[in-house]
Structures are given as structure tokens and as C-alpha cells.
PDB file of N, CA and C in Angstrom:
ATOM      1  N   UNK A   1      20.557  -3.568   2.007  1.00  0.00           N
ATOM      2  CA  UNK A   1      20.454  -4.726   2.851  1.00  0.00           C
ATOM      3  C   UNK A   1      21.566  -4.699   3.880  1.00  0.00           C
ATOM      4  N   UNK A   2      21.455  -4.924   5.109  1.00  0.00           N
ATOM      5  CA  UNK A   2      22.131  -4.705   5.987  1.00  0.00           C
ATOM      6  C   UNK A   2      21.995  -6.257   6.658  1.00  0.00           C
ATOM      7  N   UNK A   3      23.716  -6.729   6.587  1.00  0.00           N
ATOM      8  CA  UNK A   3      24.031  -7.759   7.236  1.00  0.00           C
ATOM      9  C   UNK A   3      23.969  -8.051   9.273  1.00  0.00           C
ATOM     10  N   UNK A   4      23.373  -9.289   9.060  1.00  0.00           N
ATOM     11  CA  UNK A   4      23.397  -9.569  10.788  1.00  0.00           C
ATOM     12  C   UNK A   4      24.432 -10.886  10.813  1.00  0.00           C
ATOM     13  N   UNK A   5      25.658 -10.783  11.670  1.00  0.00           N
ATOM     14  CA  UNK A   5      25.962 -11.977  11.930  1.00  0.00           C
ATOM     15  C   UNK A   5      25.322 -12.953  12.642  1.00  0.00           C
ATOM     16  N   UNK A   6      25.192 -14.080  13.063  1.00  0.00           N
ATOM     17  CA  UNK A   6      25.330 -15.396  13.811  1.00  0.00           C
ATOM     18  C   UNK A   6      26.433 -15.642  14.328  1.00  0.00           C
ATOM     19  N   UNK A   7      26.717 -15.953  15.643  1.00  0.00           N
ATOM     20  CA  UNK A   7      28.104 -16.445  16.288  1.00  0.00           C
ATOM     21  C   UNK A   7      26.895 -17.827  17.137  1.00  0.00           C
ATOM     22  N   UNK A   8      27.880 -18.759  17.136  1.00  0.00           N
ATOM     23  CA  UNK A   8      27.976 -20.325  17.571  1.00  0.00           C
ATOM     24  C   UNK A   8      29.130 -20.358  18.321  1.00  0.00           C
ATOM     25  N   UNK A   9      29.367 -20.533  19.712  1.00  0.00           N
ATOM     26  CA  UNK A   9      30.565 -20.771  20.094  1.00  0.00           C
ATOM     27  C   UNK A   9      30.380 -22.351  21.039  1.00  0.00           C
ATOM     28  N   UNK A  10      31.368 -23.213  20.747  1.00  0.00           N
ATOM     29  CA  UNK A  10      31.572 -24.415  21.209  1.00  0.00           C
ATOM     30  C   UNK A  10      33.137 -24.673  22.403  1.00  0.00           C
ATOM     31  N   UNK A  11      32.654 -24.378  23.426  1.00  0.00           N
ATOM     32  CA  UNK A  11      33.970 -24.631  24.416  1.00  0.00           C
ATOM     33  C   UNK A  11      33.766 -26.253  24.669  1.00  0.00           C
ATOM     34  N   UNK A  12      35.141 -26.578  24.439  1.00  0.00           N
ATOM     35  CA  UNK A  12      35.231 -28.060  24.833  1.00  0.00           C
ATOM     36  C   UNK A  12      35.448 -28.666  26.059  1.00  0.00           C
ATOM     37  N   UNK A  13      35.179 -29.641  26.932  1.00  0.00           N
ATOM     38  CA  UNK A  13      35.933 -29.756  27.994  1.00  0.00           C
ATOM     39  C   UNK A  13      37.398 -30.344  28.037  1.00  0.00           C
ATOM     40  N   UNK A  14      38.085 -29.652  29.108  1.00  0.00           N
ATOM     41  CA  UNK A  14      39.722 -30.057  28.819  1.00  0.00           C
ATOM     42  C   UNK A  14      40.134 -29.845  27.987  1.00  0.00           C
ATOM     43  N   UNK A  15      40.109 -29.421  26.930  1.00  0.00           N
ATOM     44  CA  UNK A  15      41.290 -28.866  26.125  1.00  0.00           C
ATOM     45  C   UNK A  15      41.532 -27.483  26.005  1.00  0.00           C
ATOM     46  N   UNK A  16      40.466 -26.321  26.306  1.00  0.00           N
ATOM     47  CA  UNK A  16      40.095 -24.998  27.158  1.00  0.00           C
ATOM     48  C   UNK A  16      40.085 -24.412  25.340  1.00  0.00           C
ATOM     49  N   UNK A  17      40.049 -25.478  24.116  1.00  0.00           N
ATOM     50  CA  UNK A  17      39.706 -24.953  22.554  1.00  0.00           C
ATOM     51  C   UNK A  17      38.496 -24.383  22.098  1.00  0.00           C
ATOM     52  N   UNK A  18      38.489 -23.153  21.714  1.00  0.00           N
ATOM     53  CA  UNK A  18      36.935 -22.551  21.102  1.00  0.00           C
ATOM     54  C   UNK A  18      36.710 -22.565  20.293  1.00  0.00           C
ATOM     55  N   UNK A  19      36.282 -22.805  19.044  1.00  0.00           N
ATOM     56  CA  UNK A  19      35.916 -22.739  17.631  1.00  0.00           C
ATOM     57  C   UNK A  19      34.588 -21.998  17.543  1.00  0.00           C
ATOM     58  N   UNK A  20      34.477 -21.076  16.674  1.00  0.00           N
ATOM     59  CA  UNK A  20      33.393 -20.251  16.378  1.00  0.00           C
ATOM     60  C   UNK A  20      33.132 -20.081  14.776  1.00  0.00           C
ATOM     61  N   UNK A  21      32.028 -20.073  15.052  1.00  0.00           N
ATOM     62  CA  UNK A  21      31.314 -20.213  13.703  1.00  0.00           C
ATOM     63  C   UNK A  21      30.441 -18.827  13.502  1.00  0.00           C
ATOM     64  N   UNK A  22      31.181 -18.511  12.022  1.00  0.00           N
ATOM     65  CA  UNK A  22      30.255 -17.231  11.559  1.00  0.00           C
ATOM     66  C   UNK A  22      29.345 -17.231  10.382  1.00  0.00           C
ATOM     67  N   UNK A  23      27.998 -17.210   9.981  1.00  0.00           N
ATOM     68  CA  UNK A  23      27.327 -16.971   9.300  1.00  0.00           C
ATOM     69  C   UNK A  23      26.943 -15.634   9.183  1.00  0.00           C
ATOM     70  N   UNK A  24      26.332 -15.320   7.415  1.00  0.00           N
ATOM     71  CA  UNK A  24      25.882 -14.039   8.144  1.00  0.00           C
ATOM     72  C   UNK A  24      24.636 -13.943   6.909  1.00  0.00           C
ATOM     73  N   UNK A  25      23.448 -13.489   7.638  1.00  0.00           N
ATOM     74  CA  UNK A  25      22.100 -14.085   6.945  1.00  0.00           C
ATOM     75  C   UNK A  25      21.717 -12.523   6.333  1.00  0.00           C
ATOM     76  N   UNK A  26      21.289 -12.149   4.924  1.00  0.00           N
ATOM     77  CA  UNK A  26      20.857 -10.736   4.696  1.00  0.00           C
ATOM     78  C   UNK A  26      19.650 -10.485   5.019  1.00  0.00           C
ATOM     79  N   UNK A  27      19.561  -9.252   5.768  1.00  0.00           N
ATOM     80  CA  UNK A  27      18.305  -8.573   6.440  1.00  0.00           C
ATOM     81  C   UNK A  27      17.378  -7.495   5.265  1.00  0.00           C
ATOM     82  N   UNK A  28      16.375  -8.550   4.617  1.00  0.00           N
ATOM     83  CA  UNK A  28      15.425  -7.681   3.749  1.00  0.00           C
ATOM     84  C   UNK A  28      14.783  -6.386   4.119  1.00  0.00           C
ATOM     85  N   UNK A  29      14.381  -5.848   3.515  1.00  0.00           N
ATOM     86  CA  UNK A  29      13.707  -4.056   4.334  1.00  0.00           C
ATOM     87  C   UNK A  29      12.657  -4.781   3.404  1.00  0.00           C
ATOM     88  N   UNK A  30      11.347  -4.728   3.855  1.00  0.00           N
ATOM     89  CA  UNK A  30      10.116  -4.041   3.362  1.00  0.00           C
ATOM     90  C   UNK A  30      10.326  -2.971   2.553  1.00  0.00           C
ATOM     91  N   UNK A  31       9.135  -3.563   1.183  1.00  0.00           N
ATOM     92  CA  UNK A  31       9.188  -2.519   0.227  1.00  0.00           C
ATOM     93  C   UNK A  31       8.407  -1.483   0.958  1.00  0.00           C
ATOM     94  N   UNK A  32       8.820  -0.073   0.230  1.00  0.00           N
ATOM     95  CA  UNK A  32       7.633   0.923   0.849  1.00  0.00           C
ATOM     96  C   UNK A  32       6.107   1.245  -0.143  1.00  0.00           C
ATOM     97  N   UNK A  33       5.628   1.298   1.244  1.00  0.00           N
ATOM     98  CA  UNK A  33       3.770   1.216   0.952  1.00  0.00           C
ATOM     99  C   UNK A  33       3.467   2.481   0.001  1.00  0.00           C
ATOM    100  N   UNK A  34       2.121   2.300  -0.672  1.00  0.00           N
ATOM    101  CA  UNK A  34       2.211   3.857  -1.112  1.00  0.00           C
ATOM    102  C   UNK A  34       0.332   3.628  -0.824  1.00  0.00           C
ATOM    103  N   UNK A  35      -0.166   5.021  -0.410  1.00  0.00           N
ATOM    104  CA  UNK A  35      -1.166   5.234  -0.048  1.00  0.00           C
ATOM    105  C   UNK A  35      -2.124   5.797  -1.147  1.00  0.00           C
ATOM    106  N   UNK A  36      -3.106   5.266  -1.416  1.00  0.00           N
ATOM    107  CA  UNK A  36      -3.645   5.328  -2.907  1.00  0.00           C
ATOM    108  C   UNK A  36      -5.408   6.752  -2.485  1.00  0.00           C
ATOM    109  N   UNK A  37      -5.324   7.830  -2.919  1.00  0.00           N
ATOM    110  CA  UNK A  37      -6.262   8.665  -2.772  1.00  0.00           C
ATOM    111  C   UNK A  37      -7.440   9.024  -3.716  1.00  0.00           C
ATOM    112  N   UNK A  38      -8.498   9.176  -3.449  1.00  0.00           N
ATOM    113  CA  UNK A  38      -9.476   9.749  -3.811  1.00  0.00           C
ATOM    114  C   UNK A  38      -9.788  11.662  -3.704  1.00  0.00           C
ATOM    115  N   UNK A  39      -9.823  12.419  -4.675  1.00  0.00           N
ATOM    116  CA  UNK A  39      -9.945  13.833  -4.286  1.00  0.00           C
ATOM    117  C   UNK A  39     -11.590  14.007  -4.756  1.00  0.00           C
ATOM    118  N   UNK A  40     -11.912  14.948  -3.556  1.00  0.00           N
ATOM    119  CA  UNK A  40     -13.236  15.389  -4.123  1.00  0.00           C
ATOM    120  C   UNK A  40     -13.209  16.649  -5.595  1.00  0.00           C
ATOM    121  N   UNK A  41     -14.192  16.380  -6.169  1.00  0.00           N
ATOM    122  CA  UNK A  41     -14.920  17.645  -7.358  1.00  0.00           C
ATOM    123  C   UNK A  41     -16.196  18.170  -6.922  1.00  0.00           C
ATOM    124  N   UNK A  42     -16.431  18.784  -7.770  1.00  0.00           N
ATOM    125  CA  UNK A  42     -18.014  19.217  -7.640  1.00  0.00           C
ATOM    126  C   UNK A  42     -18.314  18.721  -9.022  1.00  0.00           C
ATOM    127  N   UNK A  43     -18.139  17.645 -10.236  1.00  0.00           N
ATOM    128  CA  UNK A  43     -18.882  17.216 -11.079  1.00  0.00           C
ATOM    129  C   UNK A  43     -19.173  15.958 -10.927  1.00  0.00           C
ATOM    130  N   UNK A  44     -18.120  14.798 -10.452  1.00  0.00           N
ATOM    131  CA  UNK A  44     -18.515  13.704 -10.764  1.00  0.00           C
ATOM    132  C   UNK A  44     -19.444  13.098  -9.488  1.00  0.00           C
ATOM    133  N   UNK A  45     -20.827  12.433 -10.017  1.00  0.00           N
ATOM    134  CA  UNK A  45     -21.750  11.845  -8.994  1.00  0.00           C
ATOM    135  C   UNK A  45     -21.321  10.463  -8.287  1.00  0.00           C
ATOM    136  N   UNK A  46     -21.393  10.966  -6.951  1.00  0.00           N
ATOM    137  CA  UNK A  46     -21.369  10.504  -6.142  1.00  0.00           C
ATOM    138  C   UNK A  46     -21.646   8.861  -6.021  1.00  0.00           C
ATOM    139  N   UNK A  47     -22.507   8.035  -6.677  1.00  0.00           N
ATOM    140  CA  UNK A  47     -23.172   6.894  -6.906  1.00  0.00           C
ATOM    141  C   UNK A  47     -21.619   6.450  -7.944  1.00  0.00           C
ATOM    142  N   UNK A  48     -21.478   7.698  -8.979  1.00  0.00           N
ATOM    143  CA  UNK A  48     -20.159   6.610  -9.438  1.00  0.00           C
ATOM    144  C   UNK A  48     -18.967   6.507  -8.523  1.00  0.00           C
ATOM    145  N   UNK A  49     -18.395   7.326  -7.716  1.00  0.00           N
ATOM    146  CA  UNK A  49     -17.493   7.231  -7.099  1.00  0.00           C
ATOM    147  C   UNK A  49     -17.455   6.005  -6.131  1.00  0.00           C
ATOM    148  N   UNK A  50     -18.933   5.812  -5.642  1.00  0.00           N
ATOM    149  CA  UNK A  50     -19.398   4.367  -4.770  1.00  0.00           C
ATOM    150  C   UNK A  50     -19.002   3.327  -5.770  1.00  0.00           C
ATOM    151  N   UNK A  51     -18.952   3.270  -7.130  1.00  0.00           N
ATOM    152  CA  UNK A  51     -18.989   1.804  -8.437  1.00  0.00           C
ATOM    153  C   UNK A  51     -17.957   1.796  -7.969  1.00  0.00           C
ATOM    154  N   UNK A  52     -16.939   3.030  -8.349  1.00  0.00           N
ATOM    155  CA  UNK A  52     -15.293   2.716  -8.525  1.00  0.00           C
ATOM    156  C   UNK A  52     -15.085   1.682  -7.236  1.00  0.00           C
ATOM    157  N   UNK A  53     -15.274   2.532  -5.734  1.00  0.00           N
ATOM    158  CA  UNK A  53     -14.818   1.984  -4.923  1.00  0.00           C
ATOM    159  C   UNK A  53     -15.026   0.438  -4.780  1.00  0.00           C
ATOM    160  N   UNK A  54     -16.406   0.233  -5.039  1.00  0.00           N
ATOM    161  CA  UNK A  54     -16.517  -1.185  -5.380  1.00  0.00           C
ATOM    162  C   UNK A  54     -15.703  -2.145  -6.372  1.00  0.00           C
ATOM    163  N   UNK A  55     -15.487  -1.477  -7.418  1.00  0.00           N
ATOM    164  CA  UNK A  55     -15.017  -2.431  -8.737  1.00  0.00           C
ATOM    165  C   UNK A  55     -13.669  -2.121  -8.448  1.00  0.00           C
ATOM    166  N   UNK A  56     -12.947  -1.014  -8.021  1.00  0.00           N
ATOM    167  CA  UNK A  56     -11.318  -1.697  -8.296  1.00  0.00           C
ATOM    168  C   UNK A  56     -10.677  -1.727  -6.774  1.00  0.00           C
ATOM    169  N   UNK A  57     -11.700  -1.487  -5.835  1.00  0.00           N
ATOM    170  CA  UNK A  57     -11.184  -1.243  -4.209  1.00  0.00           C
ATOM    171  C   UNK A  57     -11.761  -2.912  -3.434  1.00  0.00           C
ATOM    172  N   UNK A  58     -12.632  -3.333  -4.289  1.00  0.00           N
ATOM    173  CA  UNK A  58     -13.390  -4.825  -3.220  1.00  0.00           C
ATOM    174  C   UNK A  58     -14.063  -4.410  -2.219  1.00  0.00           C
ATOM    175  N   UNK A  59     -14.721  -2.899  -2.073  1.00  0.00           N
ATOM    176  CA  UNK A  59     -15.484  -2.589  -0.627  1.00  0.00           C
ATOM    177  C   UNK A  59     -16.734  -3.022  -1.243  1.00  0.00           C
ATOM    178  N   UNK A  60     -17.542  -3.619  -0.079  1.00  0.00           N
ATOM    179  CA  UNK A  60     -19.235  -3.291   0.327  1.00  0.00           C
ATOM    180  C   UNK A  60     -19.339  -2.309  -0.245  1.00  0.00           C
ATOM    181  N   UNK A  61     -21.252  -2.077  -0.928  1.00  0.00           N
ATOM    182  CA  UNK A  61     -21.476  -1.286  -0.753  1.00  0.00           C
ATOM    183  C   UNK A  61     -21.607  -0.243   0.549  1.00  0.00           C
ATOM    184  N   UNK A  62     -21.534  -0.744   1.586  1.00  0.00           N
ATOM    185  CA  UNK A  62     -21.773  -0.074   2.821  1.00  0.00           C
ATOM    186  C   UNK A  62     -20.564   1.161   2.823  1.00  0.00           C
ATOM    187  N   UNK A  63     -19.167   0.114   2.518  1.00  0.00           N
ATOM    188  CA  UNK A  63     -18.099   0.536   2.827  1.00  0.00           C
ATOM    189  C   UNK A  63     -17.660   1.555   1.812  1.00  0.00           C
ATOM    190  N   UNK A  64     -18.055   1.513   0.970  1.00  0.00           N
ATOM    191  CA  UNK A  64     -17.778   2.351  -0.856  1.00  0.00           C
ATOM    192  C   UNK A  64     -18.611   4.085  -0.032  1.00  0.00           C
ATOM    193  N   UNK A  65     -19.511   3.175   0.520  1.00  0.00           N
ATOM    194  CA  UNK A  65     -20.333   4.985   0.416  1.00  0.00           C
ATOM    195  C   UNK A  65     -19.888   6.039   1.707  1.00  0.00           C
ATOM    196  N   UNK A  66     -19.600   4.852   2.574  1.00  0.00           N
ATOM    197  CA  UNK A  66     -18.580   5.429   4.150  1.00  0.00           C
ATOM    198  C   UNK A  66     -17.627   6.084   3.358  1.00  0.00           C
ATOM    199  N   UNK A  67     -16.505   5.521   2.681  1.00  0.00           N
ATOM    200  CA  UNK A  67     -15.240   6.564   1.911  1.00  0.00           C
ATOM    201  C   UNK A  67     -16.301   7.767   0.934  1.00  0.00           C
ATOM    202  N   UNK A  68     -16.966   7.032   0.819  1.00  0.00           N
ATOM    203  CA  UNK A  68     -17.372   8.491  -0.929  1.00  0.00           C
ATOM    204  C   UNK A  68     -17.875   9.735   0.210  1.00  0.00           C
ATOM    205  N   UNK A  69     -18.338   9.420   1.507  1.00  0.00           N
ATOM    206  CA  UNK A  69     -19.164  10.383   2.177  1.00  0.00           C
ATOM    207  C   UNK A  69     -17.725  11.178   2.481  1.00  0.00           C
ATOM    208  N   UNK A  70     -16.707  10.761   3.403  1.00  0.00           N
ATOM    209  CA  UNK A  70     -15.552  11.026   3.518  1.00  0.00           C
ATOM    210  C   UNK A  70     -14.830  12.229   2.556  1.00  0.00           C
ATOM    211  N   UNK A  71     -14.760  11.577   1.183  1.00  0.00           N
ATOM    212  CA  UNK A  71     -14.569  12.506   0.191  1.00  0.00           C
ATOM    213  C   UNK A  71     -15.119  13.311   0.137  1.00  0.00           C
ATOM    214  N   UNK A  72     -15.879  13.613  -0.412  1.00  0.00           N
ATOM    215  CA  UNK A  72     -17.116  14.803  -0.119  1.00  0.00           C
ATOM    216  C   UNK A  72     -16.878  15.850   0.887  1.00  0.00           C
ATOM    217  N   UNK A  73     -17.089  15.277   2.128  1.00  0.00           N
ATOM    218  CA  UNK A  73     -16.438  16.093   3.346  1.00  0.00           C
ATOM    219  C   UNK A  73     -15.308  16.635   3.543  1.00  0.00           C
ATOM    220  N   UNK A  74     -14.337  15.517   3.232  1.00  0.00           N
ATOM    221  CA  UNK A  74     -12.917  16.301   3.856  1.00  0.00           C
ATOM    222  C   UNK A  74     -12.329  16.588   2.650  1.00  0.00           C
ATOM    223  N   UNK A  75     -12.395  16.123   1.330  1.00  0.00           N
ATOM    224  CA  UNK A  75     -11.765  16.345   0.227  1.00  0.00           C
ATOM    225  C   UNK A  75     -10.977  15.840   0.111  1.00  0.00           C
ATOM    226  N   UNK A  76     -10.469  14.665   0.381  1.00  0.00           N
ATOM    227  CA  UNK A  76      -9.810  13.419   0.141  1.00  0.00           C
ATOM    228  C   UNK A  76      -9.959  12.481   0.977  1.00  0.00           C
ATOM    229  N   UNK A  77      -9.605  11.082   0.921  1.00  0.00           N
ATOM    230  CA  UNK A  77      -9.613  10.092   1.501  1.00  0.00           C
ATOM    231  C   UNK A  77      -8.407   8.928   0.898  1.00  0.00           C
ATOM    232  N   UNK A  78      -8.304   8.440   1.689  1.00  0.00           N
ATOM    233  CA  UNK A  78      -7.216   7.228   1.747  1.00  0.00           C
ATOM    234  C   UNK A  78      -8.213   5.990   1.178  1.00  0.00           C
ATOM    235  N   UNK A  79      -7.970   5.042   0.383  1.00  0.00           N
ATOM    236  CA  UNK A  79      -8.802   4.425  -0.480  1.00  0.00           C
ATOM    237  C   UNK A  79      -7.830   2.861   0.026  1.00  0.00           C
ATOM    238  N   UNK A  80      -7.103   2.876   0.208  1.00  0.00           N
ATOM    239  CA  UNK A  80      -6.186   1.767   0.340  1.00  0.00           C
ATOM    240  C   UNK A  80      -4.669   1.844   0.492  1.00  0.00           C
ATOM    241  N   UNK A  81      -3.731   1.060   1.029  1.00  0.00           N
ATOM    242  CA  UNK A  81      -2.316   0.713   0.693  1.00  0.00           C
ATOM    243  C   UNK A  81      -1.734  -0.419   0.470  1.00  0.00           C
ATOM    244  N   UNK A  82      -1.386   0.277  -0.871  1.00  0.00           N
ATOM    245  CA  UNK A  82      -0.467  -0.867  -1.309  1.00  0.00           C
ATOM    246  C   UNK A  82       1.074  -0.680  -1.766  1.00  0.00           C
ATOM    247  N   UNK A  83       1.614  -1.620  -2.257  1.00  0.00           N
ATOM    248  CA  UNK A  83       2.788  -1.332  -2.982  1.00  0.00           C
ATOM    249  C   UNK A  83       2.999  -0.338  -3.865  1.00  0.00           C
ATOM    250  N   UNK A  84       4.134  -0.546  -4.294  1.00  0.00           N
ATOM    251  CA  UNK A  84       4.236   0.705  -5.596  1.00  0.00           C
ATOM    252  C   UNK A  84       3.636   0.341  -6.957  1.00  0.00           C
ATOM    253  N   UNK A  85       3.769  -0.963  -7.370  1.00  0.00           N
ATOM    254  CA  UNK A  85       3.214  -1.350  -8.392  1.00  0.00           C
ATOM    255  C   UNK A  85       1.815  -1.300  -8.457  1.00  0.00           C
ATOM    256  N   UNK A  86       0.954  -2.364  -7.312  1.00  0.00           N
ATOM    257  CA  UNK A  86       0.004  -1.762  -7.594  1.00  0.00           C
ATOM    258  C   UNK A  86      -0.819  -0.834  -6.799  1.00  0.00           C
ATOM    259  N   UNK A  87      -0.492  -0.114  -6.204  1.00  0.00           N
ATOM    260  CA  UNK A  87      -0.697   1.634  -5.891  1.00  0.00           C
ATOM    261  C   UNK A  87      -0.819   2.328  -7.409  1.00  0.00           C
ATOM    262  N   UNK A  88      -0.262   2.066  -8.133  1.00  0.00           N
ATOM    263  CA  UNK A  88       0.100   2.688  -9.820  1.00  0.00           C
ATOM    264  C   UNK A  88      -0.767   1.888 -10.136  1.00  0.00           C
ATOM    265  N   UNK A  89      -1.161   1.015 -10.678  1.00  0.00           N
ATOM    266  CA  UNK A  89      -2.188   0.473 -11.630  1.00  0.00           C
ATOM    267  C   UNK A  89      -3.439   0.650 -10.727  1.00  0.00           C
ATOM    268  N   UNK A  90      -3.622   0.969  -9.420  1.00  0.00           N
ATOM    269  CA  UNK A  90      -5.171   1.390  -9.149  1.00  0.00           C
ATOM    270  C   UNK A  90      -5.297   2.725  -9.508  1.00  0.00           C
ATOM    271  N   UNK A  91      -4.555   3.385  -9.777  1.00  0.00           N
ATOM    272  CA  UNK A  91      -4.382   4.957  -9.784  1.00  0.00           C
ATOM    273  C   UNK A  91      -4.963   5.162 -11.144  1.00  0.00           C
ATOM    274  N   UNK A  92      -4.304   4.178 -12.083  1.00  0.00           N
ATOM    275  CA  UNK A  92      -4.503   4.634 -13.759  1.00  0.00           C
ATOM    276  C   UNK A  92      -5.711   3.870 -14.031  1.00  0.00           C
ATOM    277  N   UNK A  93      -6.019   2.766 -13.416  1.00  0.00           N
ATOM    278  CA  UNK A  93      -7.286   2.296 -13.471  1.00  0.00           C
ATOM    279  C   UNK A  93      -8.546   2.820 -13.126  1.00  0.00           C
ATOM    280  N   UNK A  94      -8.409   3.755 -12.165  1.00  0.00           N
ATOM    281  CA  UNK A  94      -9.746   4.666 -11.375  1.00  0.00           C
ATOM    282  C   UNK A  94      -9.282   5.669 -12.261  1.00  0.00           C
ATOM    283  N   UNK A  95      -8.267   6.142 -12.938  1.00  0.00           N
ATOM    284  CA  UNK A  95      -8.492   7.763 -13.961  1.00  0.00           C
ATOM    285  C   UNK A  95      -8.600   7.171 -15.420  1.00  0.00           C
ATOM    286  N   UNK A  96      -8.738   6.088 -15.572  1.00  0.00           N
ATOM    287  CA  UNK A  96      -8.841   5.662 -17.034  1.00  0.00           C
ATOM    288  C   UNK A  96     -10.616   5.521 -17.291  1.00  0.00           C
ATOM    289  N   UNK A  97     -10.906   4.986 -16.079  1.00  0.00           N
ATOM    290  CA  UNK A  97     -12.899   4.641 -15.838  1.00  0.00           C
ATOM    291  C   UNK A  97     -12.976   5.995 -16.206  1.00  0.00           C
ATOM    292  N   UNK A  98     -12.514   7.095 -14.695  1.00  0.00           N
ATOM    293  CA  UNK A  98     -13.474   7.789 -14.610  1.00  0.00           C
ATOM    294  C   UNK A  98     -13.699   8.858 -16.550  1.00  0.00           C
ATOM    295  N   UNK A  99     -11.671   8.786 -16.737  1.00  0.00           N
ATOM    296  CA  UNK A  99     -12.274   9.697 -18.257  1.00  0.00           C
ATOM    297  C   UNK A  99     -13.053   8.723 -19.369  1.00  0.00           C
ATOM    298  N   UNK A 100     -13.212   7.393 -19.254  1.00  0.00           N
ATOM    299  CA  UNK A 100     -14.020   6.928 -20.274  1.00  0.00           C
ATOM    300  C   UNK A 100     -15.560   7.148 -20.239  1.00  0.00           C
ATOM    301  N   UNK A 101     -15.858   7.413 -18.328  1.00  0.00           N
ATOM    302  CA  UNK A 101     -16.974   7.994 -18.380  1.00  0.00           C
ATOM    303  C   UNK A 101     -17.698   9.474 -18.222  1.00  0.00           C
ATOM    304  N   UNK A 102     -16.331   9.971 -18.571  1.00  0.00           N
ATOM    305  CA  UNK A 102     -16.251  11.857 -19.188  1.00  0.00           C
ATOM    306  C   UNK A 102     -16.428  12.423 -17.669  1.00  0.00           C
ATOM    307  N   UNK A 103     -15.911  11.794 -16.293  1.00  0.00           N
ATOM    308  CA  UNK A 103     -15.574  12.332 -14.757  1.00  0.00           C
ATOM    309  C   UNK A 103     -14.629  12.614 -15.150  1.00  0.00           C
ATOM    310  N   UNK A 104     -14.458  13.817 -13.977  1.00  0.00           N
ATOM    311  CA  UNK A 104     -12.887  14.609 -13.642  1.00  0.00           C
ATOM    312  C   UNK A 104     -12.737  13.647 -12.267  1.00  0.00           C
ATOM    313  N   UNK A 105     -13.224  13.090 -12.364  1.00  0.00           N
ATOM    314  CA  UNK A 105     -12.416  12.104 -10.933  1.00  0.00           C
ATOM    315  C   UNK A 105     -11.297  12.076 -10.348  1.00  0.00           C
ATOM    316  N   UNK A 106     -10.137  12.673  -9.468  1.00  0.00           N
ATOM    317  CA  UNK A 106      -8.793  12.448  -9.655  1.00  0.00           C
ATOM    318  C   UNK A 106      -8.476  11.220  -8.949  1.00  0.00           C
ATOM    319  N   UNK A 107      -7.498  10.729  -8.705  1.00  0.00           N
ATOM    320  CA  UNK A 107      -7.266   9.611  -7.899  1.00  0.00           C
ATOM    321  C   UNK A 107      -5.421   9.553  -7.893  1.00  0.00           C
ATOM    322  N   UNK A 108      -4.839   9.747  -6.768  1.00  0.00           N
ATOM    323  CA  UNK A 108      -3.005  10.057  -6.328  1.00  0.00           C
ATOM    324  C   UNK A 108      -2.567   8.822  -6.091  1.00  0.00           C
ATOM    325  N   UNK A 109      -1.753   8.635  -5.708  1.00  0.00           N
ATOM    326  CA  UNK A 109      -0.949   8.282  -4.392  1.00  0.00           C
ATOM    327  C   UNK A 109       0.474   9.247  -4.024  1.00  0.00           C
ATOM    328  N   UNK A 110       0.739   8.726  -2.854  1.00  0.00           N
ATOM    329  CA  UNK A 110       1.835   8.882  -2.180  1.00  0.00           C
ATOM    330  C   UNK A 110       2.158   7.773  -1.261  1.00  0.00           C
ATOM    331  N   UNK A 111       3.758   8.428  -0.904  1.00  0.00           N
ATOM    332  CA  UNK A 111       4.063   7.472  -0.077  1.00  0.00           C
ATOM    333  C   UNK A 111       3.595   7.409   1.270  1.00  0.00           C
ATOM    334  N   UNK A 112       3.819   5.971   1.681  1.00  0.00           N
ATOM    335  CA  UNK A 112       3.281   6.071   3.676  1.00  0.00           C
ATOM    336  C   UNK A 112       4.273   6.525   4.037  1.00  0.00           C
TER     337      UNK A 112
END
């Protein structure tokens, strides 16, 4: 955290007296983002990768199948950003589905 002062200065008339006033307010940083990924396979179907995006991402279907096409193609995609915390619990949440439903699904993050 990196301090900013405040200066207040009050000149009076006729007496040529300054009094100054110092505060000094702490300057928060933004936590850093972490960018949450999808990798393509060649086993897991496509229709589930659209559920996930739906059930732990909040996309449309429209929008679930725009990223899953993405994947497919480029072999990864950016799925969302969030924090670190939960950047990590979407991560273990999309690899916990996909092995309960016997997908090699992977799902990363990194930082922005």
C-alpha cells in the first residue's frame, strides 16, 4: 500500500501565518484477476462442455456453444475472470463434474 498525502493550506489575512494540515489516506491496489480456461480433448462431448459452461459460467445457451466452438478450434479459451479465490473454486468445480462424469475435461487458470 502506498501512501498519498493531502496538504490544506490556510493563509490568513494580516498576520502573513500558514498552518498546514497533513493527512495521509492508504492507496488500495486491486487484487489481481486470474483468467479461468477451458482446454480442448478429443474425448469429452461437446454438448457437455456447453452444460458446464452453462451451470458454473451463467452463459446462454447461445453463449456456452460460441466458447465450446472456440475450444475446439483454437484449443483453449478464456471462460471468465475472476479473482483468485474464485478463479480456484471454478477450476475444481469444472474438474470435479467433468471426473464424476468420467471426462478428461481440463480446466486452468492463470494470471491476467
Amino acid at each position: 500500500m502506498t501512501q498519498r498525502p493531502i496538504i490544506m493550506s490556510d493563509k490568513k489575512d494580516g498576520d502573513g501565518d500558514a498552518s498546514v494540515v497533513v493527512q495521509t489516506r492508504p492507496k488500495t491496489k486491486r487484487p489481481p484477476l486470474y483468467k479461468v480456461l477451458l482446454l480442448n480433448d478429443d474425448y469429452t462431448p461437446m454438448e457437455f462442455v456447453v452444460h458446464v459452461l452453462e451451470r458454473f459460467f451463467g452463459m446462454s445457451h447461445a453463449q456456452a456453444f460460441e466458447i465450446m466452438l472456440t475450444v475446439h478450434k483454437k484449443g483453449l479459451a478464456v471462460v471468465g475472470v475472476f479473482s483468485h479465490e474464485i478463479a480456484e473454486t471454478k477450476v475444481t468445480q469444472v474438474m470435479d463434474f467433468a471426473r464424476r462424469h468420467q471426462h478428461p475435461l481440463q480446466c486452468t487458470m492463470e494470471k491476467e
